[in-house]
C-alpha atoms as a PDB file:
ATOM      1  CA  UNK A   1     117.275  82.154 102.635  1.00  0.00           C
ATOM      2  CA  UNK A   2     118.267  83.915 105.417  1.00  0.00           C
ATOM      3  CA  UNK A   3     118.249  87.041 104.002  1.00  0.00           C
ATOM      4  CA  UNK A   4     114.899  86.475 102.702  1.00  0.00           C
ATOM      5  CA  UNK A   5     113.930  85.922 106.451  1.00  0.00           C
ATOM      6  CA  UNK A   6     115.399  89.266 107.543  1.00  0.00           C
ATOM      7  CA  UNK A   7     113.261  90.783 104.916  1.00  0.00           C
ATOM      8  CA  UNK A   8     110.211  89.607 105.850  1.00  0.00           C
ATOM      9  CA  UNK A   9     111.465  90.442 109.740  1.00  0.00           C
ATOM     10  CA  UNK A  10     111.167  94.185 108.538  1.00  0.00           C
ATOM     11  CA  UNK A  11     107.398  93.955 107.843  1.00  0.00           C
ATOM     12  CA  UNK A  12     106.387  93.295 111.438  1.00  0.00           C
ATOM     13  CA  UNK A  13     104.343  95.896 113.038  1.00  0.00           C
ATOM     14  CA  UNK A  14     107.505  97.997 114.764  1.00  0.00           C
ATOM     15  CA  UNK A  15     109.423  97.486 111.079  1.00  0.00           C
ATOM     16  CA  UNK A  16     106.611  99.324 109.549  1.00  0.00           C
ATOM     17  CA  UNK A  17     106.204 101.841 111.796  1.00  0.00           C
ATOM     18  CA  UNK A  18     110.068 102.842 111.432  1.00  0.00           C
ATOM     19  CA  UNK A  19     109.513 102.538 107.944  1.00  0.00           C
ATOM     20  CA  UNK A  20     106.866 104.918 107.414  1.00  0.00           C
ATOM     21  CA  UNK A  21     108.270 107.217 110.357  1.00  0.00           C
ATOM     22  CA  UNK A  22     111.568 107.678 108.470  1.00  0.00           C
ATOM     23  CA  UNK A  23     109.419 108.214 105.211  1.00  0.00           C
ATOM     24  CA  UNK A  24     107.130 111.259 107.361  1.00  0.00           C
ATOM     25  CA  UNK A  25     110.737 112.941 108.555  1.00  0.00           C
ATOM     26  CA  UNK A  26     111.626 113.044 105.053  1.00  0.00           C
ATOM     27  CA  UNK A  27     108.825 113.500 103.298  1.00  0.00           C
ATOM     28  CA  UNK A  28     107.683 116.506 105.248  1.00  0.00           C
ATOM     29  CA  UNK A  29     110.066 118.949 104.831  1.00  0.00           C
ATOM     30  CA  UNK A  30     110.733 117.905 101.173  1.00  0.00           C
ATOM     31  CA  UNK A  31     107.039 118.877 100.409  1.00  0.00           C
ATOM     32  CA  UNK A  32     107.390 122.062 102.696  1.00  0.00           C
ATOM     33  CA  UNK A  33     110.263 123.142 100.161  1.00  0.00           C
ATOM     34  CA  UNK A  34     108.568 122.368  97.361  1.00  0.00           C
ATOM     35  CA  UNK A  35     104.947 123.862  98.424  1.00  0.00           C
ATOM     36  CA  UNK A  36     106.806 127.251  99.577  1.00  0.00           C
ATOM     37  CA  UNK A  37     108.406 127.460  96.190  1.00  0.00           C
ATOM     38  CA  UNK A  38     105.036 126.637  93.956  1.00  0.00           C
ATOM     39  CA  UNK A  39     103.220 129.375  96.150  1.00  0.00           C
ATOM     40  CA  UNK A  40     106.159 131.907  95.566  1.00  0.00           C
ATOM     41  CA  UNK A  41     106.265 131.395  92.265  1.00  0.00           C
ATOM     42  CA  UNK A  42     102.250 131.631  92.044  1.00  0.00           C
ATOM     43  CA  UNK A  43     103.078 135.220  93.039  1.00  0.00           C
ATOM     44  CA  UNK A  44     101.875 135.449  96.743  1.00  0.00           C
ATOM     45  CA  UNK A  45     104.615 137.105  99.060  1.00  0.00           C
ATOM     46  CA  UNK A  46     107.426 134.901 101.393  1.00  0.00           C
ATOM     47  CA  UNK A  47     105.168 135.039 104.504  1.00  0.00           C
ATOM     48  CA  UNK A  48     101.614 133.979 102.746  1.00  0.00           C
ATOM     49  CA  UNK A  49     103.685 131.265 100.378  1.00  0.00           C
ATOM     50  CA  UNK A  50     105.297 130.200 104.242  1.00  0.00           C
ATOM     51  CA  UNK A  51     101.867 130.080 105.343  1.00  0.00           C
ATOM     52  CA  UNK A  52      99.810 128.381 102.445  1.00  0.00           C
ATOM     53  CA  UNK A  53     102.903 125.179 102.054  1.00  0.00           C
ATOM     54  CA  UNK A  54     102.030 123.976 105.958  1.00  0.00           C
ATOM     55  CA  UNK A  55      99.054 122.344 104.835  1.00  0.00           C
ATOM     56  CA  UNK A  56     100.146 120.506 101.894  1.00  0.00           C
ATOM     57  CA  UNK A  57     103.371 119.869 103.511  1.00  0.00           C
ATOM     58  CA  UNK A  58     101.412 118.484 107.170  1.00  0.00           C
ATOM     59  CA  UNK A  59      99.106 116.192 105.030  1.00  0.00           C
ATOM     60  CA  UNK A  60     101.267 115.436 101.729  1.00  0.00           C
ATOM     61  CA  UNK A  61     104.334 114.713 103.218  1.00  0.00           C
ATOM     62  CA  UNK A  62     102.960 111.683 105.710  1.00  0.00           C
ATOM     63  CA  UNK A  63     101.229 110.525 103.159  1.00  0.00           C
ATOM     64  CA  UNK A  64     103.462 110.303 100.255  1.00  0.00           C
ATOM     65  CA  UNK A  65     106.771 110.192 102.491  1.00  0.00           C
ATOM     66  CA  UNK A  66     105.636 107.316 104.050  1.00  0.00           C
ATOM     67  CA  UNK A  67     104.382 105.454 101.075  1.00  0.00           C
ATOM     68  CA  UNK A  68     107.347 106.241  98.840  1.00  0.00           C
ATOM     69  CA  UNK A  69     109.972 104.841 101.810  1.00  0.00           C
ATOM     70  CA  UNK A  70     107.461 101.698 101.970  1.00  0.00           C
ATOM     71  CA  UNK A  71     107.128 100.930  98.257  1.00  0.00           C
ATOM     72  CA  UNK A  72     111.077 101.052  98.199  1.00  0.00           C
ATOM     73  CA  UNK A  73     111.287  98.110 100.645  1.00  0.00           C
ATOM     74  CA  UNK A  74     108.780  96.291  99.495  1.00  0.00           C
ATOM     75  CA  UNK A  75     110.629  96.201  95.652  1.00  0.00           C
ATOM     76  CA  UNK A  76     114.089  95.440  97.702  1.00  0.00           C
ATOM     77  CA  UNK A  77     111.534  92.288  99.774  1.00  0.00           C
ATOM     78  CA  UNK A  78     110.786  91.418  95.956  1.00  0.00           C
ATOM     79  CA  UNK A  79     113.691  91.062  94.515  1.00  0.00           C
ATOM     80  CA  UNK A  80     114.997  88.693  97.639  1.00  0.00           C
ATOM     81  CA  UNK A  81     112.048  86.832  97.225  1.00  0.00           C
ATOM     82  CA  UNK A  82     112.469  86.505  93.251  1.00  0.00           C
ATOM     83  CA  UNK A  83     115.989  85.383  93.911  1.00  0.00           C
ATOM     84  CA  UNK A  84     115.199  82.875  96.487  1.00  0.00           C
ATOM     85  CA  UNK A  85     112.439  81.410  94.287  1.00  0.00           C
ATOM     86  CA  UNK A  86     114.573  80.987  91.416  1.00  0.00           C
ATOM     87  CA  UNK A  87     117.357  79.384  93.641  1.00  0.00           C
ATOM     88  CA  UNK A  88     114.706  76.936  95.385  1.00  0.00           C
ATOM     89  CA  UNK A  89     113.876  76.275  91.147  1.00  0.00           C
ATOM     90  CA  UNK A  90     117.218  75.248  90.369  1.00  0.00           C
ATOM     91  CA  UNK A  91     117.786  73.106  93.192  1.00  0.00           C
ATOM     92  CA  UNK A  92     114.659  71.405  92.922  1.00  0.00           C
ATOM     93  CA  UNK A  93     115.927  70.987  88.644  1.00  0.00           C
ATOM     94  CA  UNK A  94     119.559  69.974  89.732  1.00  0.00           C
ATOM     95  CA  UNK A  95     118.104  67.239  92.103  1.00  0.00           C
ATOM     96  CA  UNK A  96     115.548  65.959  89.741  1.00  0.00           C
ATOM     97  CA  UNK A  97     118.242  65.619  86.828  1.00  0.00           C
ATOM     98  CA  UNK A  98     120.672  63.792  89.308  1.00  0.00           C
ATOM     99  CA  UNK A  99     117.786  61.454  90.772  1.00  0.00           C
ATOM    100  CA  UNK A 100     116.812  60.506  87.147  1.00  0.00           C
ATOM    101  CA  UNK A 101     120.634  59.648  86.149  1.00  0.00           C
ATOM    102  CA  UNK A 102     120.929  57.645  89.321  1.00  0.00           C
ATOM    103  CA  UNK A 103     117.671  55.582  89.177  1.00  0.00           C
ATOM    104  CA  UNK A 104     118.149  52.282  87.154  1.00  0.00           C
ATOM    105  CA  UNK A 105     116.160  52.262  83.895  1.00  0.00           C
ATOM    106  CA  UNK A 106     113.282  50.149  83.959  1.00  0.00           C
ATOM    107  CA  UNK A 107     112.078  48.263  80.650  1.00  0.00           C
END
C-alpha cells in the first residue's frame, strides 16, 4: 500500500508540474530535430528548415512532451493501483474462507 500512496503523492500540484516540465525539456528539442529534418528533406535550405522547425518545435514539443511523460506515470499509478486492488481481493477471499471454516455450522 505504501507504494500505492507514493504514487498518488506524485499527482499533487508540484508532482505534476515536474512531470510535465521534464516532459517540455524533452519534448522540445526532440521535435526541433525532427521538424528541422522534415523541412530539409521538403527541400528548403539549412537556415529556412532552422527557421520553419521553431514553431512546431515551441508549440509541439510542450504539448506532446508533456503529455507523453504524464500518460507514462499515470500507466505506472495504474498498474500499482491494479496490484493493490487485487491484493486487497485476496485478502478479503483468504479471510472470508478462514471465517467460514472457523464458524460452527448451524442446522
Amino acid at each position: 500500500m505504501k507504494a500505492a500512496h507514493e504514487a498518488r503523492d506524485l499527482l499533487s500540484d508540484d508532482g505534476l508540474y515536474k512531470l510535465i516540465a521534464a516532459g517540455m525539456i524533452a519534448g522540445t528539442p526532440i521535435l526541433f530535430v525532427v521538424a528541422v529534418l522534415i523541412s530539409y528533406l521538403s527541400g528548403v535550405g539549412v537556415g529556412n528548415a532552422l527557421a520553419i522547425a521553431v514553431i512546431p518545435a515551441m508549440f509541439g514539443g510542450v504539448t506532446f512532451g508533456g503529455f507523453v511523460v504524464l500518460m507514462g506515470h499515470l500507466q505506472r499509478e495504474d498498474q500499482v493501483d491494479a496490484a493493490a486492488r487485487a491484493t486487497r481481493r485476496a485478502l478479503t477471499i483468504a479471510t472470508r474462507d478462514a471465517t467460514a471454516a472457523r464458524a460452527p455450522a448451524i442446522a
